[in-house]
C-alpha atoms as a PDB file:
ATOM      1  CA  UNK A   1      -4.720  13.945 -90.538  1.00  0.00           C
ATOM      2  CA  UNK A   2      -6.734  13.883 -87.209  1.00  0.00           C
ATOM      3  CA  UNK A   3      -4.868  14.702 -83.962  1.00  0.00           C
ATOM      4  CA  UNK A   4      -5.893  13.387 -80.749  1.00  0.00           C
ATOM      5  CA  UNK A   5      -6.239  14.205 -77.634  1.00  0.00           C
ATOM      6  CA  UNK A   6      -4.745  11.831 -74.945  1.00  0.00           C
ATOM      7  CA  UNK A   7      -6.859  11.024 -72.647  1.00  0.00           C
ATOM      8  CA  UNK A   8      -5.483  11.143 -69.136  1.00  0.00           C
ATOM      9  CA  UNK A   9      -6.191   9.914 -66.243  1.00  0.00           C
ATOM     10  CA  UNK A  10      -6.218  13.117 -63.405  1.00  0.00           C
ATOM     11  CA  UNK A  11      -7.838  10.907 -60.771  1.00  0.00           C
ATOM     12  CA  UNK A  12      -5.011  10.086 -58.408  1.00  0.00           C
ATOM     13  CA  UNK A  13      -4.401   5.575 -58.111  1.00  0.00           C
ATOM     14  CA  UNK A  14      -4.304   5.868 -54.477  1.00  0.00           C
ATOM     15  CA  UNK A  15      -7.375   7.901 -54.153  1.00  0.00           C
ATOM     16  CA  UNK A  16      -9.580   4.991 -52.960  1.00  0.00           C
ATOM     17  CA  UNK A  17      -6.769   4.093 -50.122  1.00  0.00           C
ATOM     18  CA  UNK A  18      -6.720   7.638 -48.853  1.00  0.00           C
ATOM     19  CA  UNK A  19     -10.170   7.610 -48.878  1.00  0.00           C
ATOM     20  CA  UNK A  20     -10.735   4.270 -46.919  1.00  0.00           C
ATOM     21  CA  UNK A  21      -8.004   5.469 -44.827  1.00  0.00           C
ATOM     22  CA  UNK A  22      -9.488   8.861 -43.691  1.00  0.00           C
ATOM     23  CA  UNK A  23     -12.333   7.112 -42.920  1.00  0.00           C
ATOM     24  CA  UNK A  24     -11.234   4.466 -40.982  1.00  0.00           C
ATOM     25  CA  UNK A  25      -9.160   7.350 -39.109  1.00  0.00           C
ATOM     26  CA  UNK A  26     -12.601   8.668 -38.680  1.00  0.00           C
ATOM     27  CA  UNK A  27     -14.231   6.015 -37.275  1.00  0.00           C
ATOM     28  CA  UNK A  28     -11.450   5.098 -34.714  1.00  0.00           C
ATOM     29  CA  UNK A  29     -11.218   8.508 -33.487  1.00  0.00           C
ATOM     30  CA  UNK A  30     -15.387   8.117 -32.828  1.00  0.00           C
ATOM     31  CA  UNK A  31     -15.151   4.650 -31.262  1.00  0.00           C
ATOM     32  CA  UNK A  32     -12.158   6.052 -28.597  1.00  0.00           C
ATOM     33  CA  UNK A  33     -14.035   9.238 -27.994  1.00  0.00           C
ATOM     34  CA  UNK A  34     -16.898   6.556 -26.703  1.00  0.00           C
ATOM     35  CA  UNK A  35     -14.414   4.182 -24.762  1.00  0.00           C
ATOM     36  CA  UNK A  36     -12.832   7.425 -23.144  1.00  0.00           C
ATOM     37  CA  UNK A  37     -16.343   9.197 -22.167  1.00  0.00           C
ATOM     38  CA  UNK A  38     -17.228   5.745 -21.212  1.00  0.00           C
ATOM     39  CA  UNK A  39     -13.765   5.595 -18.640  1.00  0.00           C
ATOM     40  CA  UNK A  40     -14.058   9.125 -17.524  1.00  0.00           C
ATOM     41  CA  UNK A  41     -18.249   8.330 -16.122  1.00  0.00           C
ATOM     42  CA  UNK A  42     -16.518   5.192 -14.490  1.00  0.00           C
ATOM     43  CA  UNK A  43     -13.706   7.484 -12.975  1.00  0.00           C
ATOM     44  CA  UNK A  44     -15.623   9.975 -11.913  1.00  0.00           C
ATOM     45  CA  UNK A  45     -17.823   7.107 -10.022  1.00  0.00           C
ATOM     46  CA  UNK A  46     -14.545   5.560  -8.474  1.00  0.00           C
ATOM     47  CA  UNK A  47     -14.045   9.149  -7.102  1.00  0.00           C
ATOM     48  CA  UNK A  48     -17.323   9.404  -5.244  1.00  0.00           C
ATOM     49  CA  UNK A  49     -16.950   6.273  -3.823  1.00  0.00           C
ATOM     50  CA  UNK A  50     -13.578   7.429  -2.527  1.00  0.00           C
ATOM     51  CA  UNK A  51     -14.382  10.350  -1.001  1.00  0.00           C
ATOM     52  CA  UNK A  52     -17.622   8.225   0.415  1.00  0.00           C
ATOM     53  CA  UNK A  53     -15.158   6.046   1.883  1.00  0.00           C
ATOM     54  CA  UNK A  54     -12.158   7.749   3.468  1.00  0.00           C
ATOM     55  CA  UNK A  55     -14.515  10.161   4.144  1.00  0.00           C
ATOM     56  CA  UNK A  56     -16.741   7.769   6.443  1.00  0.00           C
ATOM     57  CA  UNK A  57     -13.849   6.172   7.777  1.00  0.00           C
ATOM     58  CA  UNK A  58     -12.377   9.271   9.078  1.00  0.00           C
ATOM     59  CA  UNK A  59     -15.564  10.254  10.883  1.00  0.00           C
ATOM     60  CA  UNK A  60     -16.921   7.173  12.192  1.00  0.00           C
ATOM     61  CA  UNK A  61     -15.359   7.797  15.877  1.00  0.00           C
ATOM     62  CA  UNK A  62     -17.356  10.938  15.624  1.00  0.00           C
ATOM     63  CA  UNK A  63     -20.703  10.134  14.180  1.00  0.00           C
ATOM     64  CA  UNK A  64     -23.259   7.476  14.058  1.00  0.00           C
ATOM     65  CA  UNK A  65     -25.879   6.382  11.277  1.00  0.00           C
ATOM     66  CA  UNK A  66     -23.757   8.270   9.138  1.00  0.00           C
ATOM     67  CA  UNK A  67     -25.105   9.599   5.852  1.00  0.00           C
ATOM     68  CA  UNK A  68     -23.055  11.093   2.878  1.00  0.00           C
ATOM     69  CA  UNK A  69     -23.411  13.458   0.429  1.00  0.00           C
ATOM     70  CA  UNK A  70     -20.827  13.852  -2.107  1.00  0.00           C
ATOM     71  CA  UNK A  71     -20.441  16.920  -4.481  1.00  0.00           C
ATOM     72  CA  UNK A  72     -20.307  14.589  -7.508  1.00  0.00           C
ATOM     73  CA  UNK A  73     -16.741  16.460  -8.942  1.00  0.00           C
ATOM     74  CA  UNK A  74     -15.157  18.375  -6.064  1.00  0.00           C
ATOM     75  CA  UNK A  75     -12.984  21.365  -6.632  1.00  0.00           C
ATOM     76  CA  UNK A  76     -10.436  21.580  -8.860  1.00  0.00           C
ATOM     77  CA  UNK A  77      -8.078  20.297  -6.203  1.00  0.00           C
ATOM     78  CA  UNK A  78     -10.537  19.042  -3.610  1.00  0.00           C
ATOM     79  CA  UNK A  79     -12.793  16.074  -2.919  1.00  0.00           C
ATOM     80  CA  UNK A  80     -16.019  17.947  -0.893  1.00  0.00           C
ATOM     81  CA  UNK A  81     -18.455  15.463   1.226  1.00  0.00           C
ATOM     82  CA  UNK A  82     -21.433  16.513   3.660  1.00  0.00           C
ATOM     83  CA  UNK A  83     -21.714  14.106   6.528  1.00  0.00           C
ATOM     84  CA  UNK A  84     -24.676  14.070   8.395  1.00  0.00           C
ATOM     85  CA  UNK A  85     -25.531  11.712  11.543  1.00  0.00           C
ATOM     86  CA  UNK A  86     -25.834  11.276  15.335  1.00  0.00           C
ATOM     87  CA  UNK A  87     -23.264  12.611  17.414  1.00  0.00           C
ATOM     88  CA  UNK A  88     -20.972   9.327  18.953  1.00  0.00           C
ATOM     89  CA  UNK A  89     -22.596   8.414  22.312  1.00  0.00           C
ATOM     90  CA  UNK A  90     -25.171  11.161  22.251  1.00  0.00           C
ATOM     91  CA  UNK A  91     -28.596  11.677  20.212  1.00  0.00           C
ATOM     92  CA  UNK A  92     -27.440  14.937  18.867  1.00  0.00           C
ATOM     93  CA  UNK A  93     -27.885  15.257  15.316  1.00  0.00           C
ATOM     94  CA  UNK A  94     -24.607  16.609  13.689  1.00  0.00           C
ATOM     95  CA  UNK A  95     -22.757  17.243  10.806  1.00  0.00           C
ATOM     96  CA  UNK A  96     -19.019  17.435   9.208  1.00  0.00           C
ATOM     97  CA  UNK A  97     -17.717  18.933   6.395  1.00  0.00           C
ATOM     98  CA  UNK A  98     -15.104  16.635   4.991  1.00  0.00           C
ATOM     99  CA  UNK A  99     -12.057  17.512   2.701  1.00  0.00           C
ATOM    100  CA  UNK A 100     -10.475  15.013   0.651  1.00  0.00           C
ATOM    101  CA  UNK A 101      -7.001  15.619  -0.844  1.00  0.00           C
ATOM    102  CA  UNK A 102      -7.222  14.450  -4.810  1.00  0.00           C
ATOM    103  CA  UNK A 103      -3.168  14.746  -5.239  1.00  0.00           C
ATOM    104  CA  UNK A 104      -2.079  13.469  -1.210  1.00  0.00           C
ATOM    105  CA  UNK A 105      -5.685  11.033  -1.181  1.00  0.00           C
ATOM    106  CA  UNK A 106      -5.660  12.273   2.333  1.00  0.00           C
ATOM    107  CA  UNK A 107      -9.452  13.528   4.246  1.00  0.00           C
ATOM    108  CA  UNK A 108      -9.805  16.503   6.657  1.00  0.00           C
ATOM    109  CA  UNK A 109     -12.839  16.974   8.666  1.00  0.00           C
ATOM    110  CA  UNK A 110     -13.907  20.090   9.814  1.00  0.00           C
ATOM    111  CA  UNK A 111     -15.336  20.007  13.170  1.00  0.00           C
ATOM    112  CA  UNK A 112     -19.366  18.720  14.213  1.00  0.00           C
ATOM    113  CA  UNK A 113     -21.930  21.770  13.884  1.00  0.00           C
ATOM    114  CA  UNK A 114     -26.016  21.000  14.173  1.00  0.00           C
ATOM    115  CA  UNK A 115     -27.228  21.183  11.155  1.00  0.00           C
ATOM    116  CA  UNK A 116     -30.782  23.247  12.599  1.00  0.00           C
ATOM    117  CA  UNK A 117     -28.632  25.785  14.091  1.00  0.00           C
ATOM    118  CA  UNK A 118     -27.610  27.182  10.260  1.00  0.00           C
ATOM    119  CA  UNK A 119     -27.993  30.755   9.878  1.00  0.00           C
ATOM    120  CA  UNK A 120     -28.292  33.191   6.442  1.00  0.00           C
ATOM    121  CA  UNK A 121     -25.021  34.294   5.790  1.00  0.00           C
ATOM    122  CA  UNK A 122     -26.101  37.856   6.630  1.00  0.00           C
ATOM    123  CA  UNK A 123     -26.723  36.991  10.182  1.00  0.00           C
ATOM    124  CA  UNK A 124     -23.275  35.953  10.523  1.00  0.00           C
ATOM    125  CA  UNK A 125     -21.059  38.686  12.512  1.00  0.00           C
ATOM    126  CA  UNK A 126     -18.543  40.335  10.503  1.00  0.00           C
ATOM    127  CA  UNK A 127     -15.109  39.288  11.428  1.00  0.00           C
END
């Protein structure tokens, strides 16, 4: 008499749905990792043009032909903008350092300073 082995099937009958599965996870994950990176680039741009903004509003009783510089991410709190132009009424050249608020979306501006009268921070008296 011959015995036989039973053949058996160990491969699982779902194995080909968890496999499509994983990858379709896979592949979802990949295409919202793009749209986010893609969103963040755009938000970060919004931001800029922000700060640009409130930032030129806020100091366009004191400067003319005003030009902006944005740090392109701030602080961790703080919008940070460089605003460079001629002092209002006057031919002075002059710049403000302007604050924006990310939380309160409010702007602060320090007060006007010429730019050519910038000294190495060494020179600067001890306080």
């Amino acid at each position: 008499m011959t015995l036989s082995t039973p053949t058996t099937n160990t491969r699982s009958p779902h194995f080909g749905r968890q496999s499509c599965f994983l990858a379709a996870i896979a592949l979802s994950s990949l295409m919202l990792w793009g749209c986010a990176q893609a969103s963040t680039d755009e938000a970060w741009d919004t931001f800029r043009a922000e700060v640009a903004s409130r930032c030129e509003r806020a100091a366009a009783d004191q400067l003319d032909d005003i030009q902006i510089s944005v740090d392109p991410f701030g602080s961790a709190h703080y919008g940070l903008a460089l605003l460079n132009g001629t002092e209002h009424g006057a031919d002075a050249s002059r710049s403000l350092i302007c604050v924006y608020d990310k939380q309160e979306k409010t702007v602060e501006l320090g007060t006007p300073f010429d730019p050519a009268a910038a000294q190495p921070a060494a020179a600067m008296p001890a306080q």
